[in-house]
N, C-alpha and C. Protein backbone atom coordinates (compact mmCIF):
# COMPACT_ATOMS: atom_id res chain seq x y z
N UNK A 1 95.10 173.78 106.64
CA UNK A 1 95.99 174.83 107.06
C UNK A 1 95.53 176.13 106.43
N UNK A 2 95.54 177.29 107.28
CA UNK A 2 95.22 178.72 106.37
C UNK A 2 96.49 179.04 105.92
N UNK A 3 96.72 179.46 104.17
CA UNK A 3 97.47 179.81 104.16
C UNK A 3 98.21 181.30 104.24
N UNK A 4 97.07 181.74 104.63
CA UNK A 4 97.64 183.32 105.37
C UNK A 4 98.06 183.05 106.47
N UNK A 5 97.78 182.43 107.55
CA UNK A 5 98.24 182.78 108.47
C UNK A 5 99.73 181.28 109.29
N UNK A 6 99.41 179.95 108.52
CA UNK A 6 100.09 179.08 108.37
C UNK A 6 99.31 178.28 109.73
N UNK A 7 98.03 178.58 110.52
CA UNK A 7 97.70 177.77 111.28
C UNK A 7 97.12 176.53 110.69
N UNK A 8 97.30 175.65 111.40
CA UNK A 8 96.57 174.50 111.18
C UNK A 8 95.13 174.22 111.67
N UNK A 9 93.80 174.23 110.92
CA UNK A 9 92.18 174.67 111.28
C UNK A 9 91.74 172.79 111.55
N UNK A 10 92.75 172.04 111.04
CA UNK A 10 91.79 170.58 111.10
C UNK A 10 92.65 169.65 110.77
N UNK A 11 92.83 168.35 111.79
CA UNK A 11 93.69 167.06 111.23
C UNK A 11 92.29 166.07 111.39
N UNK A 12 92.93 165.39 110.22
CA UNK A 12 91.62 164.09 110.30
C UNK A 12 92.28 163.12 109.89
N UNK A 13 92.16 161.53 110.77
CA UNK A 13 93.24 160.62 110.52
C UNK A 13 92.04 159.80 109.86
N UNK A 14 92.54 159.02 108.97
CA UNK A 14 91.65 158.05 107.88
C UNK A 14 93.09 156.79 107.66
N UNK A 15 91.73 155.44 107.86
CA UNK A 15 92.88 154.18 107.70
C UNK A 15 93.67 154.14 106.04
N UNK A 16 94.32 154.10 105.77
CA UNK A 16 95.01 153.76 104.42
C UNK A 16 94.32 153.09 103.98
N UNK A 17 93.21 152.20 104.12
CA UNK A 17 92.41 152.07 103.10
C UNK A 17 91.53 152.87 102.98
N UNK A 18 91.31 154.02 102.67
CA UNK A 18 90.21 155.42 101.99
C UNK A 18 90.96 156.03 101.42
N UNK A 19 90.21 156.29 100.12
CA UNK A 19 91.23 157.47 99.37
C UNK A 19 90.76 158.97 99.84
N UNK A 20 91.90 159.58 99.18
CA UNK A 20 91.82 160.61 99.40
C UNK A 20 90.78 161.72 99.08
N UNK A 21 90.21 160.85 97.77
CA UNK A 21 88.76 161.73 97.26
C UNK A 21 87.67 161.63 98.45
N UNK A 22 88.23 159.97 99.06
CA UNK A 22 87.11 160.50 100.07
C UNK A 22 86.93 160.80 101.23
N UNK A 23 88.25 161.46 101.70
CA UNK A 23 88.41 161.94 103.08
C UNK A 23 88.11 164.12 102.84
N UNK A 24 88.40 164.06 101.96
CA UNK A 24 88.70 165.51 101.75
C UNK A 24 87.22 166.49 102.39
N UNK A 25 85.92 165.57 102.39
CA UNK A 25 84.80 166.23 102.49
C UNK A 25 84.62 166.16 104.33
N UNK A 26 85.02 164.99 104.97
CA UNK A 26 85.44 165.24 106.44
C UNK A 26 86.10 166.05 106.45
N UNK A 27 87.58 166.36 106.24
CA UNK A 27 88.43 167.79 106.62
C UNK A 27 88.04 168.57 106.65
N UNK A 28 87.30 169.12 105.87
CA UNK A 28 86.45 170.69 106.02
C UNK A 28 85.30 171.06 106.63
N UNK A 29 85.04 169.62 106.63
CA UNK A 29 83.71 169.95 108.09
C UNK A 29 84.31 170.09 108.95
N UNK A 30 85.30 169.45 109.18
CA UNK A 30 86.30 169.92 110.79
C UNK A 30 86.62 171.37 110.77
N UNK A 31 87.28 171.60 109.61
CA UNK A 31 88.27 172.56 109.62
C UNK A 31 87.12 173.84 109.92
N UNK A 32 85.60 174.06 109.33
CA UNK A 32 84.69 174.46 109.22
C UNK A 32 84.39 174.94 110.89
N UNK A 33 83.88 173.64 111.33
CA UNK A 33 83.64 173.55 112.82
C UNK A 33 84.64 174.31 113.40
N UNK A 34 86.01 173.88 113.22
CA UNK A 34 87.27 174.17 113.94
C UNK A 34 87.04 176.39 113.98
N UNK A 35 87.02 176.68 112.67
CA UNK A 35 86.86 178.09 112.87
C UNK A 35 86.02 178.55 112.96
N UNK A 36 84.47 178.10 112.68
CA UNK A 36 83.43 178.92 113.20
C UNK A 36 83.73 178.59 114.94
N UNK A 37 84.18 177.77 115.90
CA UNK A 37 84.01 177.94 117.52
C UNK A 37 85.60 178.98 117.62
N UNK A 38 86.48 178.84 116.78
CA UNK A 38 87.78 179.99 117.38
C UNK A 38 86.54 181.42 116.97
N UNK A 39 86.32 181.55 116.01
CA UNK A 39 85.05 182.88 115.75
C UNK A 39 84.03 183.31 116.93
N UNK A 40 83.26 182.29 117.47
CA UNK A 40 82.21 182.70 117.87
C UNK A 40 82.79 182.49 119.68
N UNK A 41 84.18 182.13 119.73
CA UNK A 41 84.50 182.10 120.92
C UNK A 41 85.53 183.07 121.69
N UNK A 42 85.59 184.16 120.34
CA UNK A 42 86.66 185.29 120.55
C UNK A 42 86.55 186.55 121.08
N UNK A 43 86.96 187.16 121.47
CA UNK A 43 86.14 188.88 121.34
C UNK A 43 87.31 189.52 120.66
N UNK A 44 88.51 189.03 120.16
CA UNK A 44 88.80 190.13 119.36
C UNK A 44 88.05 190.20 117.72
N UNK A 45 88.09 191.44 117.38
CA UNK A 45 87.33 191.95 116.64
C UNK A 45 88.10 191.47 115.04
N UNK A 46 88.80 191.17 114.84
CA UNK A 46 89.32 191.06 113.69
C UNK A 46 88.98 189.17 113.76
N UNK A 47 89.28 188.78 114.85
CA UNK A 47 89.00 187.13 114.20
C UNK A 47 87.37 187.04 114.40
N UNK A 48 86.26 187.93 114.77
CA UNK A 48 84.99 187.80 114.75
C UNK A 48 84.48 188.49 112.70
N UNK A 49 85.94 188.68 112.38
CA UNK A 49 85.38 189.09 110.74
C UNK A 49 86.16 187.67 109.77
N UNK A 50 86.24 186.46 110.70
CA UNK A 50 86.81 185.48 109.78
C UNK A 50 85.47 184.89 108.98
N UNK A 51 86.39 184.46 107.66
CA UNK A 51 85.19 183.67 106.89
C UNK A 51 83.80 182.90 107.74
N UNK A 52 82.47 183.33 107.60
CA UNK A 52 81.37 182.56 107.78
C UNK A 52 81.79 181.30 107.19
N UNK A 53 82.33 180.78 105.85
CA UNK A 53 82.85 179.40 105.73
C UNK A 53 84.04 179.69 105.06
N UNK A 54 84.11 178.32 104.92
CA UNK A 54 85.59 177.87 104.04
C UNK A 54 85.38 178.25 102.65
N UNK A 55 86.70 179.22 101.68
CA UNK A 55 85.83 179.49 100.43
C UNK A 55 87.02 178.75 99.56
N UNK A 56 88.17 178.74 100.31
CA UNK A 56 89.13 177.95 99.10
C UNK A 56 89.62 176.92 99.32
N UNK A 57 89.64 175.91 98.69
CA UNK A 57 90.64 174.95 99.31
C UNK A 57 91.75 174.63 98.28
N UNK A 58 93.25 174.46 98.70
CA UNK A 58 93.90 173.72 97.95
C UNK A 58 94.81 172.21 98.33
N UNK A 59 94.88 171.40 97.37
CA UNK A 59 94.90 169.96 97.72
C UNK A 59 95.79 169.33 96.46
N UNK A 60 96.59 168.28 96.56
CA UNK A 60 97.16 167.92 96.17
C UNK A 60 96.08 166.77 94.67
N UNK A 61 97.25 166.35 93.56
CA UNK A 61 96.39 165.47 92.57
C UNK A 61 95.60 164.86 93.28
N UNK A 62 96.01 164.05 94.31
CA UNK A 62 95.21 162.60 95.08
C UNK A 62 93.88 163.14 95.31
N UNK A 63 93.40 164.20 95.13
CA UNK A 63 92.14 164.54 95.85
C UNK A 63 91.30 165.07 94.58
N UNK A 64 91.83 164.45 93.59
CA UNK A 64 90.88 165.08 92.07
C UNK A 64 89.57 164.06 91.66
N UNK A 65 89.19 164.22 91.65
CA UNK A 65 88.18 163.33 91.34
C UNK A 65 86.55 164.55 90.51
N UNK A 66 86.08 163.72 89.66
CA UNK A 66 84.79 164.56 89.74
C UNK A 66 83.68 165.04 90.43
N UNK A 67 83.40 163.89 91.58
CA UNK A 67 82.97 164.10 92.36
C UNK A 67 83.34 165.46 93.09
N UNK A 68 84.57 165.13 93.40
CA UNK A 68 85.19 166.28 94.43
C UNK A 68 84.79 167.57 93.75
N UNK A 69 85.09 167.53 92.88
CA UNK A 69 85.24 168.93 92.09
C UNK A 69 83.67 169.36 92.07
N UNK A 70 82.63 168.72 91.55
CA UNK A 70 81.45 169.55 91.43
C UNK A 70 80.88 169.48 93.12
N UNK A 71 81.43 168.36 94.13
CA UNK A 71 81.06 168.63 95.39
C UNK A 71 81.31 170.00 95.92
N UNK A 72 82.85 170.57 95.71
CA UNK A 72 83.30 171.60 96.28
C UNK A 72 82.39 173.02 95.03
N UNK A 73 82.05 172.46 93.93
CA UNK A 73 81.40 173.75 93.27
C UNK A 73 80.07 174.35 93.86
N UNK A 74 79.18 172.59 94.42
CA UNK A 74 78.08 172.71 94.74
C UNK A 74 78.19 173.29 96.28
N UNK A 75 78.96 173.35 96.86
CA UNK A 75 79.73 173.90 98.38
C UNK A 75 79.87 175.69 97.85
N UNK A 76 79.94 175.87 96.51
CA UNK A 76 80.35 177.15 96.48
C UNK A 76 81.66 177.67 97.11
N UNK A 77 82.79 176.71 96.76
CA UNK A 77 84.29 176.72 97.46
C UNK A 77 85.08 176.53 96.53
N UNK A 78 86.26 177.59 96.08
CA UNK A 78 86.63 177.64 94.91
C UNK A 78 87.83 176.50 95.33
N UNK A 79 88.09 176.18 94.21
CA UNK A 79 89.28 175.00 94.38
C UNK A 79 90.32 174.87 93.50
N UNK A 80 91.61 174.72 94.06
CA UNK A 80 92.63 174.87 93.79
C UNK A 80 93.45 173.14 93.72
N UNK A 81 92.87 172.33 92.82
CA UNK A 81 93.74 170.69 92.63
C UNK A 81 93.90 170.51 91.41
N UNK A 82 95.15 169.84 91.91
CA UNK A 82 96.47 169.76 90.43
C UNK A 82 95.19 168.46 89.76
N UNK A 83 95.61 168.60 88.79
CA UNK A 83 94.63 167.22 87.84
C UNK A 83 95.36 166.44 87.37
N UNK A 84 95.52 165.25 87.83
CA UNK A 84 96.41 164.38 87.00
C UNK A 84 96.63 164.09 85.89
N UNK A 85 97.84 163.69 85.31
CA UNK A 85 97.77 163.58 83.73
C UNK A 85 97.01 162.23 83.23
N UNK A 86 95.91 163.07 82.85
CA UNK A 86 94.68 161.74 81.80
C UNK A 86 94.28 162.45 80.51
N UNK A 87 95.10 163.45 80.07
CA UNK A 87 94.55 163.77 78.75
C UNK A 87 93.48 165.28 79.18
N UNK A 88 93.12 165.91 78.15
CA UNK A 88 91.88 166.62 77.87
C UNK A 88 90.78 166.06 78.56
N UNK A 89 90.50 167.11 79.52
CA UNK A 89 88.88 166.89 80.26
C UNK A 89 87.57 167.69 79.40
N UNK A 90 86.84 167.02 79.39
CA UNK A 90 85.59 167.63 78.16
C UNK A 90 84.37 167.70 79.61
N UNK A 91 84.60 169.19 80.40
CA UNK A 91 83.35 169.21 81.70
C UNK A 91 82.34 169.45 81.30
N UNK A 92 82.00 169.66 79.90
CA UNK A 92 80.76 169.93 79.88
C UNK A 92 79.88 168.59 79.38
N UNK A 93 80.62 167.64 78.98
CA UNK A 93 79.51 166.17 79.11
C UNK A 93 80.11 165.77 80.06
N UNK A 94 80.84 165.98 80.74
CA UNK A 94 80.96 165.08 82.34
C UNK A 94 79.76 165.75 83.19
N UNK A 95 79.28 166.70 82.86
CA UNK A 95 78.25 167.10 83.49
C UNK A 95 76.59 166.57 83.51
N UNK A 96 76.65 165.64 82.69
CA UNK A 96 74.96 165.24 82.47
C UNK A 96 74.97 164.34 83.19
């Protein structure tokens, strides 16, 4: 969903067995797809200045994972997920 404007850019249905860490990287290829063709299929001039990509996302705990997090860093997409309570995260040796 954008939350400027409250549209909805992408639904993606996944069986209850996948978590959520790992559906989150489908949604945004949709959601991706979904607004680069409203962009490149418009002529008004203000939705031809929408994001070239997706730069933020925000998502609920279920979607925290490390993975996720340096996926969306290495995406260059700032991110906005609650972290569940596990104590003090130390990212700089989760990083090696």
């Amino acid at each position: 969903m954008d939350l400027d404007t409250g549209a909805v850019v992408a639904v993606t249905l996944t069986g209850g067995t996948k978590h959520d860490t790992k559906t989150l990287e489908d949604t945004l290829v949709e959601a991706d797809a979904n607004i680069q063709k409203v962009r490149n299929d418009s002529d008004d001039k203000t939705t031809k200045r929408m994001a070239i990509q997706i730069a933020e996302v925000v998502a609920d705990k279920g979607y925290h994972s490390n993975d996720v997090l340096t996926a969306l860093e290495a995406m260059e997409v700032r991110s906005y997920i609650s972290e569940p309570a596990r104590g003090r995260r130390n990212w700089k040796a989760s990083r090696t």
